[in-house]
Protein backbone atom coordinates (compact mmCIF):
# COMPACT_ATOMS: atom_id res chain seq x y z
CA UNK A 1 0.00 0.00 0.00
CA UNK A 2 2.91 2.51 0.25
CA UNK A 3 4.02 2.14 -2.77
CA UNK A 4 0.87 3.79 -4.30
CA UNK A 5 0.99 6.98 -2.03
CA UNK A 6 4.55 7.33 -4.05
CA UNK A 7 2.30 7.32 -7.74
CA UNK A 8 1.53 10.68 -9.22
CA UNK A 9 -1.70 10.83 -11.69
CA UNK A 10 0.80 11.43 -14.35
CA UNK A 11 2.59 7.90 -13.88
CA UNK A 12 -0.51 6.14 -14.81
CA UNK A 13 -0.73 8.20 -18.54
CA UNK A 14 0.12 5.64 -21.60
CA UNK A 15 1.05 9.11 -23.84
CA UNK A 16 2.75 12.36 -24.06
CA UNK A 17 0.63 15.94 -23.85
CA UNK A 18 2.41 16.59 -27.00
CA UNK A 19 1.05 13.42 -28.82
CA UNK A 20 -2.49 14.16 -27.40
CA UNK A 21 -2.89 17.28 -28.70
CA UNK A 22 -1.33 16.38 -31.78
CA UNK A 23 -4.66 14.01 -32.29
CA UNK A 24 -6.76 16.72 -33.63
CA UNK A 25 -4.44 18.75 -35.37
CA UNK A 26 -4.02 15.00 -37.58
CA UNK A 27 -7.87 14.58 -37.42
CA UNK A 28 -8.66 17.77 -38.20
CA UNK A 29 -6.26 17.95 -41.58
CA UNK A 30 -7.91 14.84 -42.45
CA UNK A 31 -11.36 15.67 -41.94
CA UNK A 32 -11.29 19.83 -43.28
CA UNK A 33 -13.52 21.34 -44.11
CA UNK A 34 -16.44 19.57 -42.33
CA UNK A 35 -15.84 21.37 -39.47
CA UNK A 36 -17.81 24.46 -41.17
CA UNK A 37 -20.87 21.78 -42.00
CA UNK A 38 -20.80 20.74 -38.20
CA UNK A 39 -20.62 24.66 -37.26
CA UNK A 40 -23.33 25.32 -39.80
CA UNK A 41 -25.70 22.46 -38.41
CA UNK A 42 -25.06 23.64 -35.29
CA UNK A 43 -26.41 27.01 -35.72
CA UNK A 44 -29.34 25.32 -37.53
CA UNK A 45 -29.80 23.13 -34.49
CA UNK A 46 -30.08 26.56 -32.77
CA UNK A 47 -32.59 27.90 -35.09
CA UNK A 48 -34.88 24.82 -34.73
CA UNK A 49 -34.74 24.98 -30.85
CA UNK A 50 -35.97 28.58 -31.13
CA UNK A 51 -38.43 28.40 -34.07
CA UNK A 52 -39.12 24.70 -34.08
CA UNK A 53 -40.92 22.88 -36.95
CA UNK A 54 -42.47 20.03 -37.67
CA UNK A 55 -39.29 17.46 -37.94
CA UNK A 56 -37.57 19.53 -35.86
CA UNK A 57 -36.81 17.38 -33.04
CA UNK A 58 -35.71 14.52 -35.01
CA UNK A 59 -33.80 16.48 -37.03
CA UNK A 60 -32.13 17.47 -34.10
CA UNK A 61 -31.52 14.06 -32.35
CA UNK A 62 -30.33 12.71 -35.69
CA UNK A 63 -27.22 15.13 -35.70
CA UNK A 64 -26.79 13.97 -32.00
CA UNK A 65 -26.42 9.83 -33.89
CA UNK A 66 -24.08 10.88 -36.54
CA UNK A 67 -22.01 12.87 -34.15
CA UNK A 68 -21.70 10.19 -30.88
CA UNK A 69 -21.07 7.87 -34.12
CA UNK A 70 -18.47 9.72 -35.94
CA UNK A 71 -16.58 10.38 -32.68
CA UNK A 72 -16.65 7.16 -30.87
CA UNK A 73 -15.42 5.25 -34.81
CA UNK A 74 -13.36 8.01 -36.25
CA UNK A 75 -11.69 10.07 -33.19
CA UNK A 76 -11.66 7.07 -30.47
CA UNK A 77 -11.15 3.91 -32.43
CA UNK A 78 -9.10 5.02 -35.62
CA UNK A 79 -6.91 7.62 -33.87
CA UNK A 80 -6.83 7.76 -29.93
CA UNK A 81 -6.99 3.98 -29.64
CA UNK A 82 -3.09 4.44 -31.52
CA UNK A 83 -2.03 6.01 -28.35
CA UNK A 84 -4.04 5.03 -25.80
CA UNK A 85 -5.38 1.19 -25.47
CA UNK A 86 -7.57 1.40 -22.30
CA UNK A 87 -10.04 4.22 -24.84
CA UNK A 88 -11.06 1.06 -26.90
CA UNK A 89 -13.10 0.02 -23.91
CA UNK A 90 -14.84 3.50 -24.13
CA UNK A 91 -15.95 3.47 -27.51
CA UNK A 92 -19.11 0.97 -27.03
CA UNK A 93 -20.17 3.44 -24.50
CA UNK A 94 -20.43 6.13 -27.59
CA UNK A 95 -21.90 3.66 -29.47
CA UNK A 96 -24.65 3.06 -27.06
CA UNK A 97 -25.38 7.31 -26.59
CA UNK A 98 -25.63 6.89 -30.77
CA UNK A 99 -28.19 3.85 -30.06
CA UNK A 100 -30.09 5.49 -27.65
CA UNK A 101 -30.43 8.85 -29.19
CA UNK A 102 -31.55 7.08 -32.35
CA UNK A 103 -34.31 5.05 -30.48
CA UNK A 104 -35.84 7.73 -28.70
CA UNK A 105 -34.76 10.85 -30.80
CA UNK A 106 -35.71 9.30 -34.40
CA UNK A 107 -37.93 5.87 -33.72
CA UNK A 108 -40.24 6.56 -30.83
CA UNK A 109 -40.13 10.76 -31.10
CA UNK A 110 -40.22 10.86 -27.30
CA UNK A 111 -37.45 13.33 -27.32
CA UNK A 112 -38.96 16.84 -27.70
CA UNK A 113 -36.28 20.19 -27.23
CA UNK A 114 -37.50 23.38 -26.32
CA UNK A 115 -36.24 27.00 -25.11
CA UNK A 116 -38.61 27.31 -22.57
CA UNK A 117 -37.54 30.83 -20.10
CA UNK A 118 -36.41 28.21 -17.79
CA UNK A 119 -33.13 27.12 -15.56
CA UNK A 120 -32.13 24.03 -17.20
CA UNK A 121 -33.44 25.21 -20.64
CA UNK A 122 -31.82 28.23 -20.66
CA UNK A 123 -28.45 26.64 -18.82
CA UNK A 124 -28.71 24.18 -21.74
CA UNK A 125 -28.96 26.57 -24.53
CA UNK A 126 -25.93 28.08 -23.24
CA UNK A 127 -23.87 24.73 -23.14
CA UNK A 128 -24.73 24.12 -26.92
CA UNK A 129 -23.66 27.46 -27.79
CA UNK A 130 -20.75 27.61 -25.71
CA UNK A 131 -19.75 23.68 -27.03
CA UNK A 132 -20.22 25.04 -30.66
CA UNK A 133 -18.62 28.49 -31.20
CA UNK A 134 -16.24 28.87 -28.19
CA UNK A 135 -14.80 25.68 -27.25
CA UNK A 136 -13.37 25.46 -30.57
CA UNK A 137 -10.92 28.38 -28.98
CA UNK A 138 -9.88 26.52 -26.53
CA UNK A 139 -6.93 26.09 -28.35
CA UNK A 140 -5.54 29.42 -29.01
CA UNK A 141 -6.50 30.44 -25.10
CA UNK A 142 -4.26 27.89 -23.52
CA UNK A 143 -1.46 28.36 -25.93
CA UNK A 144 -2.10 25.39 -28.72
CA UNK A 145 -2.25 26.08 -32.52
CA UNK A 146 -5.84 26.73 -33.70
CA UNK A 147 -5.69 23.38 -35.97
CA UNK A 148 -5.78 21.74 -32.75
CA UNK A 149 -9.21 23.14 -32.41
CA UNK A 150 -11.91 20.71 -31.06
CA UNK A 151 -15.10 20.90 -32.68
CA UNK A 152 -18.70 19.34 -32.04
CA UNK A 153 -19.01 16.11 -33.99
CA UNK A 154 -15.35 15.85 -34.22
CA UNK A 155 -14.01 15.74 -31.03
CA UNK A 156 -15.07 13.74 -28.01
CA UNK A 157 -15.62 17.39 -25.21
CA UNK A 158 -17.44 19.89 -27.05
CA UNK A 159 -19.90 16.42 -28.31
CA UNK A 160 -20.19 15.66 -24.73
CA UNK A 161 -20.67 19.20 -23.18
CA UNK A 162 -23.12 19.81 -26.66
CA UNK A 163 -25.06 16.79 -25.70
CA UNK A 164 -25.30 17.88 -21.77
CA UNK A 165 -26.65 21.05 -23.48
CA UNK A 166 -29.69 19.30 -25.71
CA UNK A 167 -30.96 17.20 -23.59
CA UNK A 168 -31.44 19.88 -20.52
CA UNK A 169 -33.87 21.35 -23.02
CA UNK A 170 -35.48 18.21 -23.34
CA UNK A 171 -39.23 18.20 -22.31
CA UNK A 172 -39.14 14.41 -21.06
CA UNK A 173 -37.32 13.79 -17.62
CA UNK A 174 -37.67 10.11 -18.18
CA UNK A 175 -35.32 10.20 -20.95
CA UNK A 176 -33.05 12.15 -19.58
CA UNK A 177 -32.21 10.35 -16.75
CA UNK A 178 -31.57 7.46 -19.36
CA UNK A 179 -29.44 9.96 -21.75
CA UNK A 180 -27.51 12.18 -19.44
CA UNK A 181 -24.66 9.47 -17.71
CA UNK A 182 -22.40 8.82 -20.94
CA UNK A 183 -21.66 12.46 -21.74
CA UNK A 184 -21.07 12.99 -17.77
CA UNK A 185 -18.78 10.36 -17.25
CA UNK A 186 -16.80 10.91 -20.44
CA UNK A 187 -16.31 14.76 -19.18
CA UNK A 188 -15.28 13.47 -15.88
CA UNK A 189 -12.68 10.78 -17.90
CA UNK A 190 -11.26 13.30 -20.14
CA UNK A 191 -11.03 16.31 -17.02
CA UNK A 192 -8.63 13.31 -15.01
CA UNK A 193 -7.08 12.93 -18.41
CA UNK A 194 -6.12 16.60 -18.82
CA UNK A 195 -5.20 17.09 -14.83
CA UNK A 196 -2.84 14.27 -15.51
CA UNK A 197 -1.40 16.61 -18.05
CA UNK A 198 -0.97 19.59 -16.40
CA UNK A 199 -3.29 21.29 -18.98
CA UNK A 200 -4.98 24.72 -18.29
CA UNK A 201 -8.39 23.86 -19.82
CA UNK A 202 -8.81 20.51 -16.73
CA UNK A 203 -11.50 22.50 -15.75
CA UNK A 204 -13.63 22.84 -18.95
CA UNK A 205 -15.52 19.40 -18.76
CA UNK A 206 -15.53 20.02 -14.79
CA UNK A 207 -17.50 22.96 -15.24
CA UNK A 208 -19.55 21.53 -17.45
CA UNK A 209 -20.81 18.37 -15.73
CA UNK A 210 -21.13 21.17 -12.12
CA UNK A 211 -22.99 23.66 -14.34
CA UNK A 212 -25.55 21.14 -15.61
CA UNK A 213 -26.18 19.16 -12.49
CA UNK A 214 -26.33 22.08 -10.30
CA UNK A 215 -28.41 24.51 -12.73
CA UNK A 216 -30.11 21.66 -14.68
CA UNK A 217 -30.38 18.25 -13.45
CA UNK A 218 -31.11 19.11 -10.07
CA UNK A 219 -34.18 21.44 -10.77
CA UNK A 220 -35.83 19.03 -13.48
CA UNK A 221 -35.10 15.93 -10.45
CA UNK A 222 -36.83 18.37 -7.94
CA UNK A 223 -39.79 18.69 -10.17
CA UNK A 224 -39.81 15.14 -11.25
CA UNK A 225 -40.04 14.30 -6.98
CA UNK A 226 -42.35 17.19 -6.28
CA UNK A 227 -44.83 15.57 -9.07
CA UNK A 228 -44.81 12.28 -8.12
CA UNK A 229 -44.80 12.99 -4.42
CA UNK A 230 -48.47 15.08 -5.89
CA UNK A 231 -49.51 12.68 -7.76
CA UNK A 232 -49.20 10.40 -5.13
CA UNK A 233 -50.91 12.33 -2.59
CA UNK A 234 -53.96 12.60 -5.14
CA UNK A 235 -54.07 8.96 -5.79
CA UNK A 236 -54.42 8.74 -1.81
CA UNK A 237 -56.85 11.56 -1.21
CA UNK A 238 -59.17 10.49 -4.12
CA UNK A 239 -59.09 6.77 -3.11
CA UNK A 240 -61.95 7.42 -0.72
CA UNK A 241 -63.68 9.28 -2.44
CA UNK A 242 -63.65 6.49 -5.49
CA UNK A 243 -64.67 4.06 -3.10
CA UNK A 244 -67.96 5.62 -1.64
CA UNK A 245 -68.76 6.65 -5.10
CA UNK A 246 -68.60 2.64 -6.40
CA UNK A 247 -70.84 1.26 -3.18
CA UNK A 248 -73.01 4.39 -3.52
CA UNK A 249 -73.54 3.38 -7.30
CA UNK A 250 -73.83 -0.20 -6.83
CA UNK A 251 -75.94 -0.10 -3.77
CA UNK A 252 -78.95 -2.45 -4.22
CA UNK A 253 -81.87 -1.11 -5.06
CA UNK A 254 -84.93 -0.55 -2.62
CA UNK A 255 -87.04 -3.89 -2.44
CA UNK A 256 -90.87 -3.21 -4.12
């Protein structure tokens, strides 16, 4: 047991900071320039949440499929799995989010996204928006070339954080529940990654899981209590009530 006190998080990284980062400047190259369609559905995405249409919301979860899909095969698999073994465990995880998103989001239509003047609608708005347009400089803030930018759909954070964003405006709390723990625990994965780095931006996906648990999940689980606890105390209070109703209209009638 001693011997672990003497391990630093650092000992336990298979790769180099440098050969990290390097990651999406080689992904990037490879992929340009659909990085400005991902930007460009993202702003639609944006403009469906606040003028929604018929499609909308499908329209919407599909983009959420193709991008836990093109992540989890294209980033993970073909190009972080080369430096990093233990992330080929992750990638059925993304797989599943892509499963699940296409189930509920395109199949069943359960998943409905709004931009209702709301805490965790308005706390997820600004996680989209700040996944889509500013996370991408990231880069440049903490001293990395810009062609290591990370963009939605393309890297594995701003997907996650995106995702967080989406489904807190999400009218169904069932779902959510069901949707929310892959992007959470990958932010929490890739925030030890980067503190076993040293890097400035360890923080990012912190923030990110705090801001929607704390301004998002934790009002939409205090409604989701406060109704059933209601609903519960109606079931009990009209039970009576049902119950003189049935003997009063089944009573027998007078005899002649």
């Amino acid at each position: 047991m001693a011997e672990w006190s003497t391990y630093r998080l650092d000992d336990f990284l298979l790769f180099s900071p440098r050969a990290y980062w390097r990651l999406f400047e080689l992904q990037n190259a490879e992929l340009w320039p659909i990085q400005i369609m991902a930007l460009m559905l993202g702003l639609l995405i944006v403009r469906l949440i606040l003028r929604p249409r018929p499609g909308s919301d499908q329209a919407i979860a599909a983009f959420l499929v193709a991008a836990w899909v093109a992540v989890g095969w294209a980033f993970l698999w073909q190009r972080y799995a080369t430096i990093n073994w233990a992330v080929i465990y992750v990638v059925p995880a993304f797989m599943v989010q892509a499963l699940l998103l296409l189930v509920f989001g395109t199949l069943t239509r359960d998943l409905r996204f709004h931009a209702a003047r709301r805490a965790p609608e308005m706390t997820g708005l600004a996680l989209f928006l700040y996944a889509l347009l500013l996370h991408p400089l990231a880069a440049l803030l903490f001293g990395r070339p810009f062609a290591a930018a990370e963009v939605v759909g393309i890297a594995p954070d701003p997907t996650a954080i995106a995702t967080l964003g989406l489904l807190l405006m999400a009218s169904t709390t069932r779902l959510i529940w069901l949707l929310l723990p892959i992007p959470i625990v990958w932010c929490l994965l890739s925030a030890v990654t980067l503190l076993a780095m040293a890097a400035s931006d360890a923080w990012i996906p912190l923030s990110a899981v705090a801001i929607a648990v704390l301004s998002g999940i934790g009002p939409l689980g205090i409604e989701a209590v406060t109704r059933r606890r209601r609903c519960a105390q109606t079931g009990s209070d009209d039970r009576p009530s049902r119950a003189i109703h049935g003997l009063e209209h089944h009573s027998p009638a007078p005899p002649p």
